[in-house]
N, C-alpha and C. Protein backbone atom coordinates (compact mmCIF):
# COMPACT_ATOMS: atom_id res chain seq x y z
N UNK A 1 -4.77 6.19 -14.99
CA UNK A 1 -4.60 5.37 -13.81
C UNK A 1 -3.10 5.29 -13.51
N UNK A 2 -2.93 5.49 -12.19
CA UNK A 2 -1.23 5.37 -11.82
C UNK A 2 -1.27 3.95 -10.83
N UNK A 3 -0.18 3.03 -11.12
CA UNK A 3 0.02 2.15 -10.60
C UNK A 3 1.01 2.52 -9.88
N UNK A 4 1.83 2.00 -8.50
CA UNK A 4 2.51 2.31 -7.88
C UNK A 4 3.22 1.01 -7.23
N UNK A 5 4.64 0.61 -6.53
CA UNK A 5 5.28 -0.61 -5.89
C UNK A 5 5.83 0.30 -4.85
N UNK A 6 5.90 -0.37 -3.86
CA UNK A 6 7.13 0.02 -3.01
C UNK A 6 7.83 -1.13 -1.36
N UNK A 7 8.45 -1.42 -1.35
CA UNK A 7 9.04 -2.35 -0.38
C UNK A 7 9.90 -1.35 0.47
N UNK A 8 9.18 -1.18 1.85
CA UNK A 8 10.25 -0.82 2.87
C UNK A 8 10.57 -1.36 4.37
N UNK A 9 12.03 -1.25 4.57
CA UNK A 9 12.47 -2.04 5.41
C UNK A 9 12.84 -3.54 5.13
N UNK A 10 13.20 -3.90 6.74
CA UNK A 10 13.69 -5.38 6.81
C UNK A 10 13.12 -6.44 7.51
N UNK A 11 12.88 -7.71 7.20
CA UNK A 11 12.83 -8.46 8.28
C UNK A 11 11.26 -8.33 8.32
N UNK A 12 10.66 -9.00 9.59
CA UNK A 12 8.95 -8.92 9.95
C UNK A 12 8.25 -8.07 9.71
N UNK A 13 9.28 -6.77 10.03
CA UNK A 13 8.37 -5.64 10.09
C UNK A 13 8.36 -4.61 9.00
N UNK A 14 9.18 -5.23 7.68
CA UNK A 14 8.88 -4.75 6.29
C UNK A 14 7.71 -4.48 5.70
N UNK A 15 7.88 -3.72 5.10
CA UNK A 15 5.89 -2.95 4.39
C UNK A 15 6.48 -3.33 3.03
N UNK A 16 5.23 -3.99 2.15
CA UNK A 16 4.96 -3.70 0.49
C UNK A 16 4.02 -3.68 0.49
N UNK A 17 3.99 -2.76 -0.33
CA UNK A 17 2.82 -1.73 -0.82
C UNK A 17 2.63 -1.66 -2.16
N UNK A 18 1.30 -1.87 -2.94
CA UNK A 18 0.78 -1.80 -4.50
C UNK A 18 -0.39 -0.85 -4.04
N UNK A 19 -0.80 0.06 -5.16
CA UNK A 19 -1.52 0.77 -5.29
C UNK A 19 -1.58 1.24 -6.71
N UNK A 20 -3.04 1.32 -6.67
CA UNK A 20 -3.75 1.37 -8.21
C UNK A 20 -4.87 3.30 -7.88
N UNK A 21 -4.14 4.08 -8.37
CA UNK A 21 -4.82 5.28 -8.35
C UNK A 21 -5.67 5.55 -9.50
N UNK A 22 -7.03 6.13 -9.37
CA UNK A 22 -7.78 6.18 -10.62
C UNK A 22 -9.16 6.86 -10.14
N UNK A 23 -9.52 7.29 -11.62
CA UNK A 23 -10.84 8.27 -11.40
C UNK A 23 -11.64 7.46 -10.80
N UNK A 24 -12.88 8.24 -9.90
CA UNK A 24 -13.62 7.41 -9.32
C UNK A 24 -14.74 6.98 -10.23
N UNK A 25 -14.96 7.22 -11.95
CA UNK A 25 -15.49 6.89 -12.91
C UNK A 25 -15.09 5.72 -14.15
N UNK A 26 -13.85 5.75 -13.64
CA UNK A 26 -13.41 4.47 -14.32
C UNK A 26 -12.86 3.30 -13.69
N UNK A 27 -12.09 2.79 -14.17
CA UNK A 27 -11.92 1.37 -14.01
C UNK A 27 -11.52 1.09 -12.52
N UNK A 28 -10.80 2.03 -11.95
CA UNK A 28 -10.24 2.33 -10.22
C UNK A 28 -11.46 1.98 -9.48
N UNK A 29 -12.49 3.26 -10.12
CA UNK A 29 -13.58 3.32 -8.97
C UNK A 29 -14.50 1.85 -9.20
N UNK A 30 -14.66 1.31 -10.64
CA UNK A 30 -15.52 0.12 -10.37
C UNK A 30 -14.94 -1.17 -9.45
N UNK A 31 -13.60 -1.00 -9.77
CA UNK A 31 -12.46 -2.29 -8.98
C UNK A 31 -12.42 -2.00 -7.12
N UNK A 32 -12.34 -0.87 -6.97
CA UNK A 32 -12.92 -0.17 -5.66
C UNK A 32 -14.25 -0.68 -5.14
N UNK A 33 -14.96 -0.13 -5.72
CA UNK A 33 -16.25 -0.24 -5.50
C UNK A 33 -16.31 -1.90 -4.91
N UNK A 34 -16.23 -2.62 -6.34
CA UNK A 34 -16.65 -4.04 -5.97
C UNK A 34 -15.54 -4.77 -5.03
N UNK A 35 -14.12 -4.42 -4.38
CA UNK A 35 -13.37 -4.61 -3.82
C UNK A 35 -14.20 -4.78 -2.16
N UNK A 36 -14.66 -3.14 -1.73
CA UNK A 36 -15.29 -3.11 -1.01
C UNK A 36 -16.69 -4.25 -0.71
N UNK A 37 -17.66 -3.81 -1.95
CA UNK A 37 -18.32 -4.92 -1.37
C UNK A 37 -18.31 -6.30 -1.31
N UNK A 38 -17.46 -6.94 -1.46
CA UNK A 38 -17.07 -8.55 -2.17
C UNK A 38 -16.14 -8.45 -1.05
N UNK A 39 -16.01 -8.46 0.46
CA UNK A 39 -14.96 -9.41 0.74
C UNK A 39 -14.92 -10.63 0.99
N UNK A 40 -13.48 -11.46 1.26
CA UNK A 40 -13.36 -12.66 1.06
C UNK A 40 -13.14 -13.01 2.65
N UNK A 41 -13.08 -14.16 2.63
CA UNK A 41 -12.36 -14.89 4.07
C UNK A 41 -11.22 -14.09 4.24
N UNK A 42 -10.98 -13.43 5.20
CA UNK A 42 -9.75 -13.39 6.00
C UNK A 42 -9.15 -11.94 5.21
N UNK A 43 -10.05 -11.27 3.95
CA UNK A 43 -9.65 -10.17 3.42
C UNK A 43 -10.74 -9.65 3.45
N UNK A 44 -10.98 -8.10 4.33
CA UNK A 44 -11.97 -7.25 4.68
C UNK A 44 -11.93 -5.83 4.34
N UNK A 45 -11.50 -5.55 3.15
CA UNK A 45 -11.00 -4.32 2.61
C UNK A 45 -12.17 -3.27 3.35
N UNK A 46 -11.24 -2.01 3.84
CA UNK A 46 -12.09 -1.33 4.39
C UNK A 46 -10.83 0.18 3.79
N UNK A 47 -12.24 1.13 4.58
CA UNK A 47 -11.62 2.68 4.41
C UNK A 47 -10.64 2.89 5.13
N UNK A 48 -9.06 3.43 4.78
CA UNK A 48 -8.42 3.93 5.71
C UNK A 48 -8.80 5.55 6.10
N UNK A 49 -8.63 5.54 7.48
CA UNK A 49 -8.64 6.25 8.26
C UNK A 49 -7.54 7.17 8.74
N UNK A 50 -7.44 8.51 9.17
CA UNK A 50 -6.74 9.53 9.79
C UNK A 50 -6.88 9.12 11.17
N UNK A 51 -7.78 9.30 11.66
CA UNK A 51 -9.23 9.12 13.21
C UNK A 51 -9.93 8.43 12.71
N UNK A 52 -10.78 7.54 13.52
CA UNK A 52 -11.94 7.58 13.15
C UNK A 52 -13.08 8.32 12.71
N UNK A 53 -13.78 8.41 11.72
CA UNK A 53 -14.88 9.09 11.01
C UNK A 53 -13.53 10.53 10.29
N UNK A 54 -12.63 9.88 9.82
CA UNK A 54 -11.77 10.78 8.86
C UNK A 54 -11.16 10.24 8.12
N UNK A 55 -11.67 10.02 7.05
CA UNK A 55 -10.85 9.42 5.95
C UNK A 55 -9.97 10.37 5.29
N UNK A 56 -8.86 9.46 5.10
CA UNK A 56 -7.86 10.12 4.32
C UNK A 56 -8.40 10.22 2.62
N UNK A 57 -7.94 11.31 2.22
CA UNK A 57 -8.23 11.36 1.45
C UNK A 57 -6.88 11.68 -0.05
N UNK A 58 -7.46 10.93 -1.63
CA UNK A 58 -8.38 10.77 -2.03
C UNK A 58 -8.89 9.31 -0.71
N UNK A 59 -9.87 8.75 -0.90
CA UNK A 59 -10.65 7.79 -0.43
C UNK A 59 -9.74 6.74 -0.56
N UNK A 60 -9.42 5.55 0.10
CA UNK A 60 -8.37 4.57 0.42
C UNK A 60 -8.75 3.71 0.78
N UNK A 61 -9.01 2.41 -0.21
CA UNK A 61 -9.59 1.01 0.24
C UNK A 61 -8.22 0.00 0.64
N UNK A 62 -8.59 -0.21 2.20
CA UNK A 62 -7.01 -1.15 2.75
C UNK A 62 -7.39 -2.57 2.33
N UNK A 63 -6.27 -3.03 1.44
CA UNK A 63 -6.70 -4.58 1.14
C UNK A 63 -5.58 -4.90 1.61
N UNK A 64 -5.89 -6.26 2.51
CA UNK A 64 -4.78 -6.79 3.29
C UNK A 64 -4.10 -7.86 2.21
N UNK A 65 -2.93 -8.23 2.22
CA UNK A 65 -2.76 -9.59 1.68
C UNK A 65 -2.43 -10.28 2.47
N UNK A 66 -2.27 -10.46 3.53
CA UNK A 66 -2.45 -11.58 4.17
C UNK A 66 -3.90 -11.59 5.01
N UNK A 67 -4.23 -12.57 5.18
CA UNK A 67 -5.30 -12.95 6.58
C UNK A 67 -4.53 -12.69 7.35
N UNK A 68 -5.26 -12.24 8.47
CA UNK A 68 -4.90 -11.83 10.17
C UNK A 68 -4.65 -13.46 10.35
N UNK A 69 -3.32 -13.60 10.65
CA UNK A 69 -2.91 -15.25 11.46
C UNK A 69 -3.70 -15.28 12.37
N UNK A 70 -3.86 -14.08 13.63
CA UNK A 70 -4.07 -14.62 15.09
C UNK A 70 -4.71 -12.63 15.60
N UNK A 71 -4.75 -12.56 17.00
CA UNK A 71 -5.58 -11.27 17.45
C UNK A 71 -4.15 -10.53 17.02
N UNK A 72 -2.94 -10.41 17.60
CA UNK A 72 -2.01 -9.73 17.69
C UNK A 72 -1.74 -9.22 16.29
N UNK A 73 -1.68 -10.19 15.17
CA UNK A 73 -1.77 -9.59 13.38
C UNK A 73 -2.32 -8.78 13.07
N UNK A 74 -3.63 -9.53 13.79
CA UNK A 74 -4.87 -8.48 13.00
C UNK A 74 -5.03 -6.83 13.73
N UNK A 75 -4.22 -6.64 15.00
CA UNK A 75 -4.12 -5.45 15.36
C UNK A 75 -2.76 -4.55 14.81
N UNK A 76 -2.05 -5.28 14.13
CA UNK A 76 -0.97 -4.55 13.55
C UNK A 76 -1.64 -4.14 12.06
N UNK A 77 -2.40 -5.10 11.28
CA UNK A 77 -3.36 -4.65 10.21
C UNK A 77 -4.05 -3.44 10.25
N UNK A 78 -4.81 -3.59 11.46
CA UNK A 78 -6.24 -2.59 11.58
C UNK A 78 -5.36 -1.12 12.28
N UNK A 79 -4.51 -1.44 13.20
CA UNK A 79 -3.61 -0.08 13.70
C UNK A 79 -2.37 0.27 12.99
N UNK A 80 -1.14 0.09 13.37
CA UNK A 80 -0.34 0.53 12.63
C UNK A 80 -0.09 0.20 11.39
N UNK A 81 -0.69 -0.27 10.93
CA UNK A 81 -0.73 -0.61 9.12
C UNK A 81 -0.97 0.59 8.91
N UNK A 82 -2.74 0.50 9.21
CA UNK A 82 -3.53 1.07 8.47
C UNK A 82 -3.24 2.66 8.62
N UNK A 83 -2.96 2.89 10.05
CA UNK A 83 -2.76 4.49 10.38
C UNK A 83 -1.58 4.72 9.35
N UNK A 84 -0.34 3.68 8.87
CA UNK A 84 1.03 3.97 8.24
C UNK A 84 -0.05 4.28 7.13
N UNK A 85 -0.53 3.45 6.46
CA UNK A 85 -0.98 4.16 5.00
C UNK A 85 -2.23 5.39 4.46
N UNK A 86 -2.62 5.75 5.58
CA UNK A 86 -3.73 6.90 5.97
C UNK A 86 -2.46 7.94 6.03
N UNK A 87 -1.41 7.64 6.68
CA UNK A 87 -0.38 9.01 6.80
C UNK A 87 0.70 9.23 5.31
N UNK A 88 0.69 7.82 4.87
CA UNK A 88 1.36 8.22 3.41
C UNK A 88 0.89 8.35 2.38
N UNK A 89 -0.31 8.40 2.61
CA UNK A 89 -1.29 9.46 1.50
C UNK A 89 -1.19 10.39 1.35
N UNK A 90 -1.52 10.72 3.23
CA UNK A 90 -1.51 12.57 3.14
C UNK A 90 0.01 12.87 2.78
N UNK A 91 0.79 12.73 3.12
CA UNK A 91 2.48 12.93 2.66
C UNK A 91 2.57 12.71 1.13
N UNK A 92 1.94 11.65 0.82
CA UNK A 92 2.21 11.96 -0.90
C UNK A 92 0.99 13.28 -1.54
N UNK A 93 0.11 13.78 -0.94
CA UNK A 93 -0.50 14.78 -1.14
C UNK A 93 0.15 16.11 -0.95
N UNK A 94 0.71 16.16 0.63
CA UNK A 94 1.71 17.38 0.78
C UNK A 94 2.64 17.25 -0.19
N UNK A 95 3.45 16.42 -0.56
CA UNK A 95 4.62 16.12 -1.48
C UNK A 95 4.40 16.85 -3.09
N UNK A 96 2.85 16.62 -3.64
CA UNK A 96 2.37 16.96 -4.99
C UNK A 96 2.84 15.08 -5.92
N UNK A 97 2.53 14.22 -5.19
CA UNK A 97 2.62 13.03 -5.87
C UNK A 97 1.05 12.84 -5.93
N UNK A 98 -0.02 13.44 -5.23
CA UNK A 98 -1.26 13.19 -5.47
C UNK A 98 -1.96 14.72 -5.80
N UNK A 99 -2.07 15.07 -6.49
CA UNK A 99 -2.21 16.61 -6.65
C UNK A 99 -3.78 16.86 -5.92
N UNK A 100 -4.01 18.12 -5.45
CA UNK A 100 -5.55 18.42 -4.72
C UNK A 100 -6.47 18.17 -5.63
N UNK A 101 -6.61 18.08 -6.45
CA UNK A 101 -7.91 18.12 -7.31
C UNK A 101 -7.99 16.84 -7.35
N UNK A 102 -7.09 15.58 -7.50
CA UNK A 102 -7.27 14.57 -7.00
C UNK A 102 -8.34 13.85 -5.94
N UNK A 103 -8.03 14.35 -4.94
CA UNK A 103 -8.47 13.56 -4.02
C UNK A 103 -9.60 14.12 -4.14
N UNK A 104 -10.25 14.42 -4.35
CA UNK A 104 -12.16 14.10 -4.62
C UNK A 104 -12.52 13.58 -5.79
N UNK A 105 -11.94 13.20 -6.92
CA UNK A 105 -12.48 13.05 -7.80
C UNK A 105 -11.84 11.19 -8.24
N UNK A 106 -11.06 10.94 -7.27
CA UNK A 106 -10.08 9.70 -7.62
C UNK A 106 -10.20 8.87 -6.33
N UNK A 107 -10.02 7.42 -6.61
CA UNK A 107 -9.82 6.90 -5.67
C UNK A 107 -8.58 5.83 -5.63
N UNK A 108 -8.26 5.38 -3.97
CA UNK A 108 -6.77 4.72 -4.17
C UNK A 108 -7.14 3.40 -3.71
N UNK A 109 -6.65 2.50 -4.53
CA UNK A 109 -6.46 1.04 -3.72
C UNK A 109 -5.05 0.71 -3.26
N UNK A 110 -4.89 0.34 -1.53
CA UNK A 110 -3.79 0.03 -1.58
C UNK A 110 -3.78 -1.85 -0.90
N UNK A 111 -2.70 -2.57 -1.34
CA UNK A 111 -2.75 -3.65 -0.80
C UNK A 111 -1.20 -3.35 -0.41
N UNK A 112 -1.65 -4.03 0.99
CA UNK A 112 -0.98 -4.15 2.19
C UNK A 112 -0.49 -5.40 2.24
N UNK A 113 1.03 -5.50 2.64
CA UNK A 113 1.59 -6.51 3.44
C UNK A 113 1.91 -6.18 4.45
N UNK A 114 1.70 -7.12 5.59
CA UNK A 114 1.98 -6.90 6.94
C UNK A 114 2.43 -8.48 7.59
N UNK A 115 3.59 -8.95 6.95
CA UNK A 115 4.04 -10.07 7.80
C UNK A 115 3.19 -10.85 9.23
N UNK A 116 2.94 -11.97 9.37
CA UNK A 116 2.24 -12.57 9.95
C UNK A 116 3.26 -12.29 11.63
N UNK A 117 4.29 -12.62 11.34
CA UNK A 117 5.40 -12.07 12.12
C UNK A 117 5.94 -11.44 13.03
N UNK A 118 4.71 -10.02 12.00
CA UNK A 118 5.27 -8.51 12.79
C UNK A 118 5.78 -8.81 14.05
N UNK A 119 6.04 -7.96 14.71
CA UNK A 119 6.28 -7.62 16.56
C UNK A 119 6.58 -6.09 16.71
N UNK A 120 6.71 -5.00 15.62
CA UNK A 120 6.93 -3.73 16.55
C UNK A 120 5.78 -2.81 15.72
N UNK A 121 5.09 -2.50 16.69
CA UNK A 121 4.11 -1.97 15.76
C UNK A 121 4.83 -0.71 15.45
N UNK A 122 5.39 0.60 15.69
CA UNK A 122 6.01 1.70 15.61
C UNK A 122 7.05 1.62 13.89
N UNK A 123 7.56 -0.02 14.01
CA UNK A 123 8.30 0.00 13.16
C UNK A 123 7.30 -0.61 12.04
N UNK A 124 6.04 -0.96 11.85
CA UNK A 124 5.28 -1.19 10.96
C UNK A 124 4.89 0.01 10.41
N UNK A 125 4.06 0.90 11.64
CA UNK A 125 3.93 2.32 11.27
C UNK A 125 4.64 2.81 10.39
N UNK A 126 5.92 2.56 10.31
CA UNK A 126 6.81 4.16 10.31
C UNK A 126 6.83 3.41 8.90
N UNK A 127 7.40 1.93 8.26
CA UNK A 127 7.41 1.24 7.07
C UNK A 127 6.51 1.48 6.10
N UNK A 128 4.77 1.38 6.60
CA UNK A 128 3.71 1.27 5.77
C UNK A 128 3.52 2.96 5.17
N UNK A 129 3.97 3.86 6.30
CA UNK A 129 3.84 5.03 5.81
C UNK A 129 4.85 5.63 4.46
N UNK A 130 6.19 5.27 4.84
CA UNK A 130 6.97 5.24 3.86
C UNK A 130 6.74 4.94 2.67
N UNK A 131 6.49 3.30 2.38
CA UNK A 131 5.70 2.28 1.33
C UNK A 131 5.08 3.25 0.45
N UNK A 132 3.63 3.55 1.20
CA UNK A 132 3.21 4.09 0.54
C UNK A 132 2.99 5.03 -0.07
N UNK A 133 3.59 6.33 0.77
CA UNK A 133 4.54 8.04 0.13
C UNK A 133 5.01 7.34 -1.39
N UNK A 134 5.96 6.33 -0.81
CA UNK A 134 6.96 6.00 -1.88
C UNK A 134 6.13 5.26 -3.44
N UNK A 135 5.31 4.16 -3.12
CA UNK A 135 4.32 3.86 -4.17
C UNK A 135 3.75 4.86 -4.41
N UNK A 136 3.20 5.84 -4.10
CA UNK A 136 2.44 6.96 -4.98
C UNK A 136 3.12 8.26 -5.49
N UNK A 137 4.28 8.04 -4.78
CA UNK A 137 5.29 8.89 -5.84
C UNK A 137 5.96 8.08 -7.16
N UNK A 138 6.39 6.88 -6.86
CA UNK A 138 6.62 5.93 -8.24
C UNK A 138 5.34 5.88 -8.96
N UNK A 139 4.05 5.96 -8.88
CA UNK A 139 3.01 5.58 -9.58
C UNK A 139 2.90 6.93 -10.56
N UNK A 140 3.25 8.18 -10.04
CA UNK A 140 3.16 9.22 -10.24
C UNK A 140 4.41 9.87 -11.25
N UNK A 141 5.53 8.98 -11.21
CA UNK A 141 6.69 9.24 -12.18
C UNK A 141 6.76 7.49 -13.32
N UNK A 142 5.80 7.22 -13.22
CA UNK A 142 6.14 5.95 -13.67
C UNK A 142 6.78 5.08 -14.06
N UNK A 143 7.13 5.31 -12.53
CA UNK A 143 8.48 4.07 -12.50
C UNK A 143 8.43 2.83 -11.61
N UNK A 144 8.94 1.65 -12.48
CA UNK A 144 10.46 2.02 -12.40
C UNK A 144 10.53 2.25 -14.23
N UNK A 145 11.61 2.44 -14.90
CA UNK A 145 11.93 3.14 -16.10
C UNK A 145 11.89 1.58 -16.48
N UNK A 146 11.92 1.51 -17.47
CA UNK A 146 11.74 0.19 -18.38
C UNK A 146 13.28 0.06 -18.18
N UNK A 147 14.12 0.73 -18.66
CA UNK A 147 15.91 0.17 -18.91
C UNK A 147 16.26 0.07 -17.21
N UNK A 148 15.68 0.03 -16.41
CA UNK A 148 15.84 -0.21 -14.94
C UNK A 148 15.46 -1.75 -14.55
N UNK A 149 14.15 -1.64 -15.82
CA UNK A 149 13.40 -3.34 -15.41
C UNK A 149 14.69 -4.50 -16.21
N UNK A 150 14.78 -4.04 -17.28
CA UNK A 150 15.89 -4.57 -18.78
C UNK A 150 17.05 -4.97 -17.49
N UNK A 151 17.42 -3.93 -17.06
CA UNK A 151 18.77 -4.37 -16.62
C UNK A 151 19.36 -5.21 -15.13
N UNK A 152 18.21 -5.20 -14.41
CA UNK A 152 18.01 -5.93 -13.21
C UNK A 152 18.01 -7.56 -13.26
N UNK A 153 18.42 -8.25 -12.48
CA UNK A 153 18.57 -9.49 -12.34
C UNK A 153 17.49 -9.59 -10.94
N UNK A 154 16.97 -10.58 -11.12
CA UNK A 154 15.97 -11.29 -9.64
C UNK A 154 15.95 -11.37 -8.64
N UNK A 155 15.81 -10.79 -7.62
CA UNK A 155 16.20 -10.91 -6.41
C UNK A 155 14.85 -10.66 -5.97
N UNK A 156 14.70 -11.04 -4.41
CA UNK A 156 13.22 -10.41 -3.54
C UNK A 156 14.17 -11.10 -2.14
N UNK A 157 13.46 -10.19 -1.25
CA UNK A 157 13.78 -10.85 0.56
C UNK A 157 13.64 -12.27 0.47
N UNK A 158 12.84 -13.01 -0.49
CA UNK A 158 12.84 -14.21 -0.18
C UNK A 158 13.24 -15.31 -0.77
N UNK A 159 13.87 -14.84 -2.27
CA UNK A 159 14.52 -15.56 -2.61
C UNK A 159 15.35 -14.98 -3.99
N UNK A 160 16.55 -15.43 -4.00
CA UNK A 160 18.01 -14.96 -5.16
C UNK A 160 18.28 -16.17 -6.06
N UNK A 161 17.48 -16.28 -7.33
CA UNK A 161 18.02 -17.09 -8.34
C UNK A 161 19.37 -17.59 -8.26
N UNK A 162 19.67 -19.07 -8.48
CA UNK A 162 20.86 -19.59 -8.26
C UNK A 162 22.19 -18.72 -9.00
N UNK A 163 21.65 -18.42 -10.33
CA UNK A 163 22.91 -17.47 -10.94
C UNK A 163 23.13 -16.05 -10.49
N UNK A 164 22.48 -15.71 -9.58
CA UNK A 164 22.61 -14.77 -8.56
C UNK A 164 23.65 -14.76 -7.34
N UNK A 165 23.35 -15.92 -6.94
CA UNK A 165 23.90 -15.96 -5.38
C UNK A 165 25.54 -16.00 -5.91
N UNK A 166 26.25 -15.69 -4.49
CA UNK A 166 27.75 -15.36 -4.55
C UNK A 166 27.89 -16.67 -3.97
């Protein structure tokens, strides 16, 4: 199983991206499986899509983490989210971060952030696609390196530990 992180961009229209890659016989495909059928309020994990009736492939269950706030969210979720991480599949496939024999025999979970926020969908697009190239190439080198984790101090967009800040 390859686990994967990735944070891209700034501001509203930043993508993070987790993804859990795994045979569709083990622990991936049962967490998949029941992902799909178990959704919750306001989380509707579904197949990402290329087109409609084209799944990207390996197979790609979109789990949102946020609830859709309002109509305008939930169309940055269901469109340019979802098309961003249907296209950075296939890019981590062209790339060799998901090798061909893969994608039929494996499946991907990705959870999605998509700021309640957003406002450009183009710049969600272009983020979620990145994100997730980038999570399934880290999942695939497994990283980050432990002496990378060792040596880092705390930070996130949303908040810098007091012995941090300047």
């Amino acid at each position: 199983m390859q686990i994967g992180e990735s944070f891209v961009g700034e501001g509203v229209n930043a993508a993070h991206i987790n993804t859990v890659l795994g045979h569709r016989e083990g622990p991936a495909g049962t967490a998949w499986a029941t992902a799909l059928a178990t959704p919750s309020a306001g989380h509707v994990p579904f197949v990402a899509v290329l087109r409609p009736s084209l799944p990207v492939k390996p197979m790609t269950l979109f789990v949102t983490k946020a609830a859709p706030a309002n109509d305008d969210h939930g169309l940055l979720i269901w469109g340019p989210a979802q098309a961003g991480v249907a296209a950075g599949v296939a890019d981590a496939i062209a790339e060799g971060s998901v090798s061909e024999p893969d994608t039929s025999t494996h499946v991907l979970i990705a959870a999605v952030w998509v700021n309640p926020g957003a406002d450009d969908a183009d710049t969600v697009y272009r983020n979620n696609r990145e994100a997730t190239r980038t999570a399934l190439a880290n999942g695939a080198q497994d990283l980050p390196l432990l002496k990378d984790v060792l040596a880092a101090s705390p930070s996130n967009p949303f908040y810098t530990p007091p012995e941090e800040r300047a």
